[in-house]
C-alpha atoms as a PDB file:
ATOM      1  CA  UNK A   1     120.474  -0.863-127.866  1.00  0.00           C
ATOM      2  CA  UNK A   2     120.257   2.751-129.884  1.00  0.00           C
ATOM      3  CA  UNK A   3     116.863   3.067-128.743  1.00  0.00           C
ATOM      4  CA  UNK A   4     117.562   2.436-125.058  1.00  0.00           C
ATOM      5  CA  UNK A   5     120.675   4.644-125.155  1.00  0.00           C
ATOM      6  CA  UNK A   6     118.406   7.477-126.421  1.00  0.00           C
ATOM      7  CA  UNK A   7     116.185   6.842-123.663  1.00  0.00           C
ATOM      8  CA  UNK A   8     118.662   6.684-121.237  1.00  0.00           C
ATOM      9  CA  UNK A   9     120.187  10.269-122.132  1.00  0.00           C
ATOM     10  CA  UNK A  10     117.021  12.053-122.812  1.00  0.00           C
ATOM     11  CA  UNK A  11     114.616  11.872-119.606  1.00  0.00           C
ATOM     12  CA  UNK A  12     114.104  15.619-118.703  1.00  0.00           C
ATOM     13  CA  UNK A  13     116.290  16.454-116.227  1.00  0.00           C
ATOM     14  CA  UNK A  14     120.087  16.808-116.300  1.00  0.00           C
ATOM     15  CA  UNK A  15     120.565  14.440-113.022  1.00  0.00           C
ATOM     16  CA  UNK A  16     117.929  11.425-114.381  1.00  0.00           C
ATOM     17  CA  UNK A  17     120.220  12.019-117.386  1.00  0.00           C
ATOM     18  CA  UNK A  18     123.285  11.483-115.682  1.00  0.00           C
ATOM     19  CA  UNK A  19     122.653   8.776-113.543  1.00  0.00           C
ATOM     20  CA  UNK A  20     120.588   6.793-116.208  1.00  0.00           C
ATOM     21  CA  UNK A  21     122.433   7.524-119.129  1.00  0.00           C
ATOM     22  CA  UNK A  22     125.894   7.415-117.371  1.00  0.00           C
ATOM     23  CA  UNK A  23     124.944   3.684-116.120  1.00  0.00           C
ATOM     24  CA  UNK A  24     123.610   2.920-119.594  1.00  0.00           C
ATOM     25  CA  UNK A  25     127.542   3.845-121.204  1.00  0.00           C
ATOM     26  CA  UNK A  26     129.245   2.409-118.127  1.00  0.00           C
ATOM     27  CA  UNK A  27     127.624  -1.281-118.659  1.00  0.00           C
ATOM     28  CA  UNK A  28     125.517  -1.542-121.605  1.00  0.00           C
ATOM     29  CA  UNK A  29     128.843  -3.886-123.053  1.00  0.00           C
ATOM     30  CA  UNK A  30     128.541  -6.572-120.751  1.00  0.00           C
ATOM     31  CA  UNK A  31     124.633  -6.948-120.992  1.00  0.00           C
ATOM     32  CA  UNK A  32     122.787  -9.614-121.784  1.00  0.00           C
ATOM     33  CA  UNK A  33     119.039  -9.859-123.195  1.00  0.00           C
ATOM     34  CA  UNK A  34     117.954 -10.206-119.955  1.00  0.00           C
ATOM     35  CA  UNK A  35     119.994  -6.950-118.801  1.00  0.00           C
ATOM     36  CA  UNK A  36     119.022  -5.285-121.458  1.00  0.00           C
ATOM     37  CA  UNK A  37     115.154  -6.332-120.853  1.00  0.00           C
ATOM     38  CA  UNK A  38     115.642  -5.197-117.108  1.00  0.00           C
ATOM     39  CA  UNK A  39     116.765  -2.358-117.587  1.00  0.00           C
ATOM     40  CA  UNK A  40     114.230  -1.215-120.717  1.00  0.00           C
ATOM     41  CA  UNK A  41     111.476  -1.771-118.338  1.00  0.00           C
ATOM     42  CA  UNK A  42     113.563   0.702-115.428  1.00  0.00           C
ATOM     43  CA  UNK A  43     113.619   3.217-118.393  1.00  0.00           C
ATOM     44  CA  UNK A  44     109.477   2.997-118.455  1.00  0.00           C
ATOM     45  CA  UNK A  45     109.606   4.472-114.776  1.00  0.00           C
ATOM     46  CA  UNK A  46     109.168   7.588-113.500  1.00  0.00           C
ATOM     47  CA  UNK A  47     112.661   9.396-112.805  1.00  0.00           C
ATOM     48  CA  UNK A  48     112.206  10.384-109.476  1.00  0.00           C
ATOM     49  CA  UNK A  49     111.374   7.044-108.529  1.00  0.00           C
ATOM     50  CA  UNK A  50     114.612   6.214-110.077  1.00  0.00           C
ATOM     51  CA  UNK A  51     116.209   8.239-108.985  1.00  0.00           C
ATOM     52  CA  UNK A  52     114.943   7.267-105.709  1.00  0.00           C
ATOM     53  CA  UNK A  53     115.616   3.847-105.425  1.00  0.00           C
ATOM     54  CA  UNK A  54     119.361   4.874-106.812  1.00  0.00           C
ATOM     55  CA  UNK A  55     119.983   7.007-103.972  1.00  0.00           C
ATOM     56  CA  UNK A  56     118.509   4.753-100.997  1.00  0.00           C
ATOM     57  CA  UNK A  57     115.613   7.092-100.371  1.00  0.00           C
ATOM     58  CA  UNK A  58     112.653   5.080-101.269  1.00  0.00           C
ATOM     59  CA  UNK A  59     112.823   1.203-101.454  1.00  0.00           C
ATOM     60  CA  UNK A  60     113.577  -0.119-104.291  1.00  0.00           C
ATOM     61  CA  UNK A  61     110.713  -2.608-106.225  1.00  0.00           C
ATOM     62  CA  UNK A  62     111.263  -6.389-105.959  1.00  0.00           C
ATOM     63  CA  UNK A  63     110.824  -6.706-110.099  1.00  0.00           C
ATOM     64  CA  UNK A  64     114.011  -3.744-109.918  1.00  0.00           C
ATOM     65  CA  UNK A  65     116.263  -4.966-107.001  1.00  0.00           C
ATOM     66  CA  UNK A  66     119.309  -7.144-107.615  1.00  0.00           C
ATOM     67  CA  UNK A  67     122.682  -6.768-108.811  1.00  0.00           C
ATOM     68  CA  UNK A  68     122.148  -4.548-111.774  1.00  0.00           C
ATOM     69  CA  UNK A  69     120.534  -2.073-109.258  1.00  0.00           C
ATOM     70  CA  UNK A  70     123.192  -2.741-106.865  1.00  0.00           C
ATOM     71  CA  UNK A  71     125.768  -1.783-109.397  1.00  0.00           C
ATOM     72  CA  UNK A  72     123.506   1.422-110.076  1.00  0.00           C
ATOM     73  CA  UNK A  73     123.085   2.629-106.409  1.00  0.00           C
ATOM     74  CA  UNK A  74     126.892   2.513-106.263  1.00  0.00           C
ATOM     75  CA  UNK A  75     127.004   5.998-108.843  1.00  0.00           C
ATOM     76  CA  UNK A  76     130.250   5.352-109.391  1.00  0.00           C
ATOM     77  CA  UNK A  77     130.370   5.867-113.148  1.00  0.00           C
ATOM     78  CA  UNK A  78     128.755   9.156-112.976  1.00  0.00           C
ATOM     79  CA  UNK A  79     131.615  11.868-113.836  1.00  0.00           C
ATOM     80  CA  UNK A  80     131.489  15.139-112.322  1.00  0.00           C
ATOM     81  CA  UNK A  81     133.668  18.038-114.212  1.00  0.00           C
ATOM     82  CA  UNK A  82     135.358  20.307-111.900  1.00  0.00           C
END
């Protein structure tokens, strides 16, 4: 888990790290092996294709689609500071 929070937090950009990292703290608790093997292999993509499918501009991979990508395209653990 360490290693996939790390990569989660540090991929280059402030809004890959946000969205990727802030989906990693928001769930990572109620993951399973399974989760946690789904979502290592999202961290070996490219972020803008991430970010991509996230946002409903691109279509999102069979191997990626489903409900952990479901809960990701809903951004709603992302916290904006005002």
């Amino acid at each position: 888990m360490a290693r996939a929070k790390f990569r989660s937090w540090h991929r280059g950009t402030r809004e890959a790290d946000y969205m990727i990292g802030g989906y990693f703290d928001a769930y990572h608790k109620s993951w399973d092996e399974v989760s946690l093997e789904w979502f290592e292999k999202l961290l070996d993509q490219e972020d803008v294709d991430i970010i991509a499918w996230v946002t409903k501009t691109a279509p999102t991979p069979t191997k990626f689609a489903g409900n952990m990508m479901e809960q990701m395209q809903k951004l709603n653990f992302i916290e904006i500071k005002r």
